[in-house]
C-alpha atoms as a PDB file:
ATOM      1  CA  UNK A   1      47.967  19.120 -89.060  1.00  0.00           C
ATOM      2  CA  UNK A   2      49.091  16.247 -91.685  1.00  0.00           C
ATOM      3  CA  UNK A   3      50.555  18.976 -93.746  1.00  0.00           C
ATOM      4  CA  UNK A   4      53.000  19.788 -90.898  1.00  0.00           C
ATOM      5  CA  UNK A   5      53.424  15.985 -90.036  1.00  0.00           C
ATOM      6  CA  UNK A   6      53.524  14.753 -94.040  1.00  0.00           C
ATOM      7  CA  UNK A   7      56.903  17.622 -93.756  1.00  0.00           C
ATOM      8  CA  UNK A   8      58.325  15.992 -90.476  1.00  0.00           C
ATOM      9  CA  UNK A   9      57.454  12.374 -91.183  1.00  0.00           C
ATOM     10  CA  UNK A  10      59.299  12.724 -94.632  1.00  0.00           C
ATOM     11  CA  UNK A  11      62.238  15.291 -93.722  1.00  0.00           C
ATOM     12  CA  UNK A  12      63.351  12.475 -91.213  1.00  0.00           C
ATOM     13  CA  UNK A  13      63.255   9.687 -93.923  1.00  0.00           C
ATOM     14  CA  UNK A  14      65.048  11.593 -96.492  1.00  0.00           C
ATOM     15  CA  UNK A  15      68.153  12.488 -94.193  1.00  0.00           C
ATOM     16  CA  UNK A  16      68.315   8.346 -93.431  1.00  0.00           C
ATOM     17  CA  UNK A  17      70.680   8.516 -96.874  1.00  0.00           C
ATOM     18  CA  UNK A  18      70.732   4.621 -97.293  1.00  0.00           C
ATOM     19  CA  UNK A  19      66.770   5.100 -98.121  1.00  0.00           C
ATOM     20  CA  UNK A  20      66.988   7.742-100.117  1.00  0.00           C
ATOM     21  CA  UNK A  21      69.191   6.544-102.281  1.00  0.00           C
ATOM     22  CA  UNK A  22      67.113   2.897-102.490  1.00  0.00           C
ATOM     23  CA  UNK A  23      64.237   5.446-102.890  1.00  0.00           C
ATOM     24  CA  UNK A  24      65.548   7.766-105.301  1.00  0.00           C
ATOM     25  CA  UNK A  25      66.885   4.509-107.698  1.00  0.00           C
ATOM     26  CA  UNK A  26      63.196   2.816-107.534  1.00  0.00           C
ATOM     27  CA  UNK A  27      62.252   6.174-108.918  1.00  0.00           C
ATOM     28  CA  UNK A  28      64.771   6.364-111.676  1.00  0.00           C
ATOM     29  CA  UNK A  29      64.232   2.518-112.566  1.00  0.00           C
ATOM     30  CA  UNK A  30      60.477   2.379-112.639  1.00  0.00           C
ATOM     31  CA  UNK A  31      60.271   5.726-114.792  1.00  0.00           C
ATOM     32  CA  UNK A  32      57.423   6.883-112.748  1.00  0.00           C
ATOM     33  CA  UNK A  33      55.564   9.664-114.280  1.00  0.00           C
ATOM     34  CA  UNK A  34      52.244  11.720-114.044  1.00  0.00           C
ATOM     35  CA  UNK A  35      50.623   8.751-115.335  1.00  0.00           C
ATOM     36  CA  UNK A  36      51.497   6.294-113.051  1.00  0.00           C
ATOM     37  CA  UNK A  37      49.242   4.872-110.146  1.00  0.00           C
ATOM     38  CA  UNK A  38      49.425   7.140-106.711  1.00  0.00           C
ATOM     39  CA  UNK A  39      50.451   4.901-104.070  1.00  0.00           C
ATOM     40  CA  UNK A  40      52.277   6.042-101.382  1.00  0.00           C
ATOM     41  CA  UNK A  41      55.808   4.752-102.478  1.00  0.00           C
ATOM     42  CA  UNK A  42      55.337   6.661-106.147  1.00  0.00           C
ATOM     43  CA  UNK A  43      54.043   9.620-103.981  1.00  0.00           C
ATOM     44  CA  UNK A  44      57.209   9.658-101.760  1.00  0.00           C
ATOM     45  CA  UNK A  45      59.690   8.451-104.157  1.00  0.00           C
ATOM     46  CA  UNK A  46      58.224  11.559-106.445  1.00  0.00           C
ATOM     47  CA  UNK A  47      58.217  14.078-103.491  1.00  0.00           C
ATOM     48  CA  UNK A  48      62.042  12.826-103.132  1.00  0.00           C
ATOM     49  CA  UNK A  49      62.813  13.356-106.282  1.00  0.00           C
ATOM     50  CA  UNK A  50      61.923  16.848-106.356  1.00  0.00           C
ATOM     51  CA  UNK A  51      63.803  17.679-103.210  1.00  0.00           C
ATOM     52  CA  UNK A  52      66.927  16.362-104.566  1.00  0.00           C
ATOM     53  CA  UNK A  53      66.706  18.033-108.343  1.00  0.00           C
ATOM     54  CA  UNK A  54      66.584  21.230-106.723  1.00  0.00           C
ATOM     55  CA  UNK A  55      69.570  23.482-107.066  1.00  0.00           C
ATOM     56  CA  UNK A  56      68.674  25.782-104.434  1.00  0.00           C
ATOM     57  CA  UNK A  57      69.910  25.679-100.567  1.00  0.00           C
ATOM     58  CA  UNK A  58      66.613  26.767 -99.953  1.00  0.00           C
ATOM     59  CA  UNK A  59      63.621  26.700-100.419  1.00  0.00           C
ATOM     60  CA  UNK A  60      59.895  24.650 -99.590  1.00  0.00           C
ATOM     61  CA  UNK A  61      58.017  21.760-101.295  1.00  0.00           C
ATOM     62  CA  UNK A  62      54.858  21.358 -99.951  1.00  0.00           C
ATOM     63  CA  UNK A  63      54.036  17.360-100.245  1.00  0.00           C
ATOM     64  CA  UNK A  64      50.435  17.851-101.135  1.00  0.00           C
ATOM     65  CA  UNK A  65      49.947  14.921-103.585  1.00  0.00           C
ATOM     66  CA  UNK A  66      51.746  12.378-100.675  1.00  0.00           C
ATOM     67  CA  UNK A  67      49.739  13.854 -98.062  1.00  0.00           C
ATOM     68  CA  UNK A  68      47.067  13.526-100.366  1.00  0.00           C
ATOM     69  CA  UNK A  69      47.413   9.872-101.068  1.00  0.00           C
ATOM     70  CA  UNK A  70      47.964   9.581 -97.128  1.00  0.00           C
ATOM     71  CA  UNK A  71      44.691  10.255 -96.171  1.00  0.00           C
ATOM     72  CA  UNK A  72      43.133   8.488 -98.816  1.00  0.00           C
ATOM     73  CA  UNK A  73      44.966   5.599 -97.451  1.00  0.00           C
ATOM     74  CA  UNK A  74      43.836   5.826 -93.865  1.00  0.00           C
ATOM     75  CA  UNK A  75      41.340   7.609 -92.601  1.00  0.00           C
ATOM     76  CA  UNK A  76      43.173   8.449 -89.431  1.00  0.00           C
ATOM     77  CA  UNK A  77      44.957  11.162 -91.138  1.00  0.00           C
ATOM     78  CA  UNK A  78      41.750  12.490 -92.221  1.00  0.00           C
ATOM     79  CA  UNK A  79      40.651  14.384 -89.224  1.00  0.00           C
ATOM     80  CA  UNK A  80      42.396  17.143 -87.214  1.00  0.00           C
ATOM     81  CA  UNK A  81      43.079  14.641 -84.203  1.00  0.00           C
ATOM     82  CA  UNK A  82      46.875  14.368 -83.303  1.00  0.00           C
ATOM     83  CA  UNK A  83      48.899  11.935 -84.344  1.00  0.00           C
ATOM     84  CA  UNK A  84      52.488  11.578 -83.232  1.00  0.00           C
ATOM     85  CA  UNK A  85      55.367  10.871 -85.988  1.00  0.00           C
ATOM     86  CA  UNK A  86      55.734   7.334 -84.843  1.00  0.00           C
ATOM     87  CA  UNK A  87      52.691   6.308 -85.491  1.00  0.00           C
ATOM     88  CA  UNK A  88      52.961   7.790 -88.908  1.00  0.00           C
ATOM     89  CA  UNK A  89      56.453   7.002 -89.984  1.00  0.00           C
ATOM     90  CA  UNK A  90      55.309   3.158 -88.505  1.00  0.00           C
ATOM     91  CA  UNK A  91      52.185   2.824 -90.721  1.00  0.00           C
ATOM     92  CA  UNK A  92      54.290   4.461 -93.937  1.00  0.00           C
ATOM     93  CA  UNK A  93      57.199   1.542 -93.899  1.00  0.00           C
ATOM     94  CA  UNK A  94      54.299  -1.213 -93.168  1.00  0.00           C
ATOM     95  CA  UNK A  95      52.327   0.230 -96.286  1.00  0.00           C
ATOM     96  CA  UNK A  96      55.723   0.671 -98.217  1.00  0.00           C
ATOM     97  CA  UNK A  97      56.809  -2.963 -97.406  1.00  0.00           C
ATOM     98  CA  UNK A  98      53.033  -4.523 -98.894  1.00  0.00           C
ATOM     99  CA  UNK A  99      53.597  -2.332-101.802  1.00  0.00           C
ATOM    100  CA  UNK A 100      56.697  -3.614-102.657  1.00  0.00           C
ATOM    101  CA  UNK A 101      55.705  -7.340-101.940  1.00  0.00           C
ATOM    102  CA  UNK A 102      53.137  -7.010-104.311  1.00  0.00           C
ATOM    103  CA  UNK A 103      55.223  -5.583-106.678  1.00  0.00           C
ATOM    104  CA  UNK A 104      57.539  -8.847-106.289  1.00  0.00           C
ATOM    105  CA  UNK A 105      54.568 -11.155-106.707  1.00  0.00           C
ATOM    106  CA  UNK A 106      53.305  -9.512-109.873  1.00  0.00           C
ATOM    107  CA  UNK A 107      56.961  -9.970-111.532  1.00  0.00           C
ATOM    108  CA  UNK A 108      56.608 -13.223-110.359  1.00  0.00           C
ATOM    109  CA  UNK A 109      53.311 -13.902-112.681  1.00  0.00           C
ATOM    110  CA  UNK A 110      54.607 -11.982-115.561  1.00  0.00           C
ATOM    111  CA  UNK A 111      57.637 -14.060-115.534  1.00  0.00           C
ATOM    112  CA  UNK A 112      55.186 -17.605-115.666  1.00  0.00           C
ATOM    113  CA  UNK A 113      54.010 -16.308-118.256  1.00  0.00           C
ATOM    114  CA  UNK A 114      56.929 -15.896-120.486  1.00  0.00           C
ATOM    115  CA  UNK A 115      57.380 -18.440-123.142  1.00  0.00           C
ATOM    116  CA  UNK A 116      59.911 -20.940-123.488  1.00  0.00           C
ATOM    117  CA  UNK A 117      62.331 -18.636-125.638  1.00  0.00           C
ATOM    118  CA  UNK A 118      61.378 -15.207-123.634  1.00  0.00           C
ATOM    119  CA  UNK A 119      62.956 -17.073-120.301  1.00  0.00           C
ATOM    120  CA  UNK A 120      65.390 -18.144-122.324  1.00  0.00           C
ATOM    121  CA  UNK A 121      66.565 -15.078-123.346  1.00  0.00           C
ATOM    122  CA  UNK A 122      66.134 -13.360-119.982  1.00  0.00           C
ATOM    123  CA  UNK A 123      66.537 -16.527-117.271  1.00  0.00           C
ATOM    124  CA  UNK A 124      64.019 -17.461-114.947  1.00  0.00           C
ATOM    125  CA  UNK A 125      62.550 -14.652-112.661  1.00  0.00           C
ATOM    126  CA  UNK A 126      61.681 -16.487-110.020  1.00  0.00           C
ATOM    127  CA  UNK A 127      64.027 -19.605-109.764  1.00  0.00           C
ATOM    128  CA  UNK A 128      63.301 -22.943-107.553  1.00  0.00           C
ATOM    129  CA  UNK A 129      65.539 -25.581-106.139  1.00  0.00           C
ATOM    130  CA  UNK A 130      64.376 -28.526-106.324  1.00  0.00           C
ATOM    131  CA  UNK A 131      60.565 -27.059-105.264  1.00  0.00           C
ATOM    132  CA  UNK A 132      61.989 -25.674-102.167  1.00  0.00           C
ATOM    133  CA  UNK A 133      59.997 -22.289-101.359  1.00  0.00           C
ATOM    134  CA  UNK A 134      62.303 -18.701-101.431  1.00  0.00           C
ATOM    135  CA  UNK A 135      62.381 -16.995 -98.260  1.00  0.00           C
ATOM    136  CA  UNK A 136      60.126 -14.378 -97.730  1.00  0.00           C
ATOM    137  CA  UNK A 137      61.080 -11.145 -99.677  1.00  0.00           C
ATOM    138  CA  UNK A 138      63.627  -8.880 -97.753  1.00  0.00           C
ATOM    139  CA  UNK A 139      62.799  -5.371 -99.058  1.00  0.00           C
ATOM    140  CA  UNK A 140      65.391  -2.157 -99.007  1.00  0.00           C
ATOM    141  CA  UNK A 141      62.771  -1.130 -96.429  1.00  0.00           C
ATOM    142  CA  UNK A 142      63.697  -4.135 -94.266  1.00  0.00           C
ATOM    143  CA  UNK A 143      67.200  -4.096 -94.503  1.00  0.00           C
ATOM    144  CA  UNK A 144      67.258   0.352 -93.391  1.00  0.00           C
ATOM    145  CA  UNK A 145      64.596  -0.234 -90.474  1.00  0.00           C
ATOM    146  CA  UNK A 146      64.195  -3.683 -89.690  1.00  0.00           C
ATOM    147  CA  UNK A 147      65.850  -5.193 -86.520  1.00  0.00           C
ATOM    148  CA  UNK A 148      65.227  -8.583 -85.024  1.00  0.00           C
ATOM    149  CA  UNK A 149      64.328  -9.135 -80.872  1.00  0.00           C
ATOM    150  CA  UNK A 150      65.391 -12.750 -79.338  1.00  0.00           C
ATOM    151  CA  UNK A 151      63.373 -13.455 -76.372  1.00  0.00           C
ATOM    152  CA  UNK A 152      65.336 -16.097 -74.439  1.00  0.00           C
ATOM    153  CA  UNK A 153      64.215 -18.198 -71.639  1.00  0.00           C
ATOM    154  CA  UNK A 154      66.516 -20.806 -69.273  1.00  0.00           C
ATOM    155  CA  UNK A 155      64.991 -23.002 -66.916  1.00  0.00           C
ATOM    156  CA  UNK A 156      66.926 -22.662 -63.870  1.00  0.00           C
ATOM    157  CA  UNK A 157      66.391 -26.454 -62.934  1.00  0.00           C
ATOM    158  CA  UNK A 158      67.779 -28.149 -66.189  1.00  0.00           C
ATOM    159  CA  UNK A 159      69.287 -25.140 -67.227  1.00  0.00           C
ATOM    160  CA  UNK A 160      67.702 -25.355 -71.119  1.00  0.00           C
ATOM    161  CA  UNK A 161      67.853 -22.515 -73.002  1.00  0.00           C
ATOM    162  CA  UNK A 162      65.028 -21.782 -75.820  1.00  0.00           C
ATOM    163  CA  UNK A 163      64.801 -19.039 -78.097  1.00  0.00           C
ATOM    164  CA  UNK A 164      62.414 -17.404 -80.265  1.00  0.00           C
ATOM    165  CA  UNK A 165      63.196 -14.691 -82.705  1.00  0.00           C
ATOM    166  CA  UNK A 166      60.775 -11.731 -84.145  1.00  0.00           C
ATOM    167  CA  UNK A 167      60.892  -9.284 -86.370  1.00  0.00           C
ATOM    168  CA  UNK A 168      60.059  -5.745 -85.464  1.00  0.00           C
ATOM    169  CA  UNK A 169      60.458  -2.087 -87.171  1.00  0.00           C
ATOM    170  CA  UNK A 170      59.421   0.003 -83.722  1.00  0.00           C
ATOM    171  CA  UNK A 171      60.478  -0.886 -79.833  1.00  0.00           C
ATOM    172  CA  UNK A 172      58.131   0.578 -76.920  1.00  0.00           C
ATOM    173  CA  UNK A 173      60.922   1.954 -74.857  1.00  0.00           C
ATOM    174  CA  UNK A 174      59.956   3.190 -71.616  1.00  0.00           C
ATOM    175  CA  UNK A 175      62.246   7.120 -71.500  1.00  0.00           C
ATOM    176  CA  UNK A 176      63.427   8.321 -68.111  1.00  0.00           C
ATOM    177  CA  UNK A 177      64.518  11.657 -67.868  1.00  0.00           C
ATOM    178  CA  UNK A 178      68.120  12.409 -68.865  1.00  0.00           C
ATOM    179  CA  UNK A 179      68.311   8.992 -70.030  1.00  0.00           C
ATOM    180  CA  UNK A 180      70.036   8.051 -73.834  1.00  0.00           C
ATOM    181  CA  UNK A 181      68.446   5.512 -75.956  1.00  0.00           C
ATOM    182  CA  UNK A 182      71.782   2.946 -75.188  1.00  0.00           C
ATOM    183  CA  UNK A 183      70.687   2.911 -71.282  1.00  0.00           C
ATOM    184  CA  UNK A 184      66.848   2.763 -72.121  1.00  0.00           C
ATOM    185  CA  UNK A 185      67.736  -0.310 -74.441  1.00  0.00           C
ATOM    186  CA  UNK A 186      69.170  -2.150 -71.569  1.00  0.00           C
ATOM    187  CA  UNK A 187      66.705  -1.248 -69.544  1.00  0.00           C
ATOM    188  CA  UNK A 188      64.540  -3.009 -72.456  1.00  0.00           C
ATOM    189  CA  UNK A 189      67.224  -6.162 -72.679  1.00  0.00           C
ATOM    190  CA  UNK A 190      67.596  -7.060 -68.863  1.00  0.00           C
ATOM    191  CA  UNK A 191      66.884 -10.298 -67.697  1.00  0.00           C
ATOM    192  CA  UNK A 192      63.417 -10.932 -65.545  1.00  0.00           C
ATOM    193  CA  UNK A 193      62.849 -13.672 -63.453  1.00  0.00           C
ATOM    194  CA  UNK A 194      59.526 -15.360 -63.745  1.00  0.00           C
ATOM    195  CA  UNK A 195      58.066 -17.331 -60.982  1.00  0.00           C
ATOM    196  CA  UNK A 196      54.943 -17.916 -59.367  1.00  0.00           C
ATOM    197  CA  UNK A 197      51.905 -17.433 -61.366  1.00  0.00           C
ATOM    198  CA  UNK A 198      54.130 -16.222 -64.059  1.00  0.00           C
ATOM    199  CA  UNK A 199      56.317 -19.507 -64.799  1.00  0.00           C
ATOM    200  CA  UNK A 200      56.719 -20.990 -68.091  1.00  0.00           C
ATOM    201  CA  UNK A 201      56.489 -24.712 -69.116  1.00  0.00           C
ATOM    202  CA  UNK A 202      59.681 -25.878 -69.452  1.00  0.00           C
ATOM    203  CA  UNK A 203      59.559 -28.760 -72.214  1.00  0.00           C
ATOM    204  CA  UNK A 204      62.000 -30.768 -70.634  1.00  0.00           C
ATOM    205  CA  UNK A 205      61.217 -31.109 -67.308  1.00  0.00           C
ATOM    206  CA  UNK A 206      57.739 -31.407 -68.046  1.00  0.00           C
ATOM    207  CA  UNK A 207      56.604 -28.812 -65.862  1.00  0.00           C
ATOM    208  CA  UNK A 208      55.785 -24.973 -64.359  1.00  0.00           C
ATOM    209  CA  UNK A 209      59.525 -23.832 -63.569  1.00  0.00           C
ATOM    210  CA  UNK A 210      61.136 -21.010 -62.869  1.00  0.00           C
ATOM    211  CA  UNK A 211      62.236 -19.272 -65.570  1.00  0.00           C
ATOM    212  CA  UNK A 212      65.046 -16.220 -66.642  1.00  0.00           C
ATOM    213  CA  UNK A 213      63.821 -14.407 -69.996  1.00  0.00           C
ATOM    214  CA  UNK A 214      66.178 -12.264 -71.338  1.00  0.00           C
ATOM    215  CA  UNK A 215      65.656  -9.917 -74.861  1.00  0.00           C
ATOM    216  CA  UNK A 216      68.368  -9.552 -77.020  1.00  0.00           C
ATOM    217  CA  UNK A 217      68.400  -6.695 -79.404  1.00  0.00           C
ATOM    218  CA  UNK A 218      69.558  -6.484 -83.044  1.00  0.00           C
ATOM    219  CA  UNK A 219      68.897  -3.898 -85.093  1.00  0.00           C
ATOM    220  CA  UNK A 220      69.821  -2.021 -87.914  1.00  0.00           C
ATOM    221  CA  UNK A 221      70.920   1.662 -87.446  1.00  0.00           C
ATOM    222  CA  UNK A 222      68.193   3.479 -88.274  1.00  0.00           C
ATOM    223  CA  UNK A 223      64.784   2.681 -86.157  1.00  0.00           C
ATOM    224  CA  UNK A 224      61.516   4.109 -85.542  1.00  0.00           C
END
């Protein structure tokens, strides 16, 4: 079962080019080799690796170290229970993204602990304006996958309009039959009216009001 879905789950990744390229240079510039620790970004980033230095048109790799290294990871993959692709492909980016954070944050130590001349000699690592906090890491992972939903609402008294923005790698879309994604996306983006037991505080008026909320989509090109 995770044989067959470690095959799909993967196939799909590596023809989304902009990540296998970011995944095929992490390889090359971390020199990862029998030795190194399994996690699932060395296990991909090797199964990769062996796809594309094959000179063949055809042919079959079976992923058995990343599949492997999958269940080990979670034990939902461990059974013979189905699992769709989406729920794979969505826990392999989270688990990708905290490996690469962490990967960020030890360079980050190692470069504290430089001394005086070693920063010198190779600049600061992990440089600070004026004690001002970087924002949060954006991964290759992010930049292929993430897209960003902005749930606005407008009070239709005082007509103020708030917004909140959030992050998101998957959308729930609800798939009618001979329906494209475009028309289920605004489907997913129209506006709603809230009223009655549903209406939101409105800040300004200091009060329940009726309220339009409205999502607006923006994502990258490739999505979950």
């Amino acid at each position: 079962m995770y044989g067959h879905l470690g095959r799909i789950g993967s196939q799909a990744l590596y023809f989304c080019v902009p990540f296998r390229e970011q995944l095929l240079e992490y390889y090359s510039s971390h020199k990862i080799g029998a030795d190194a620790e399994d996690n699932l970004l060395t296990c991909l980033a090797d199964l990769f690796t062996q796809i594309n230095s094959q000179k063949k048109k055809t042919g079959v790799i079976a992923p058995k170290r990343f599949v492997q290294r999958l269940k080990k990871q979670n034990e939902l993959f461990r059974s013979y229970m189905h699992q769709d692709a989406h729920e794979f492909l969505n826990f392999l980016l989270n688990e990708l993204v905290d490996i690469l954070e962490k990967e960020d944050q030890a360079a980050k130590k190692e470069g504290e602990t430089l001394s005086p001349s070693e920063k010198t000699v190779n600049g600061p690592k992990n440089p600070q304006a004026n004690g001002v906090q970087k924002e949060p890491l954006v991964t290759w992972v992010h930049k292929n996958f993430q897209g960003i939903l902005t749930n606005e609402t407008r009070c239709l008294r005082c007509e103020t309009v708030t917004a909140r923005d959030e992050a998101f790698f998957d959308l729930s879309l609800d798939i009618e039959q001979n329906s494209s994604i475009t028309s289920c996306l605004k489907i997913f983006s129209s506006t709603e009216t809230l009223n009655a037991e549903d209406k939101f505080f409105c800040d300004k008026c200091c009060s329940f009001r009726i309220q339009l909320v409205k999502v607006v989509y923006n994502g990258n090109q490739y999505f979950t």
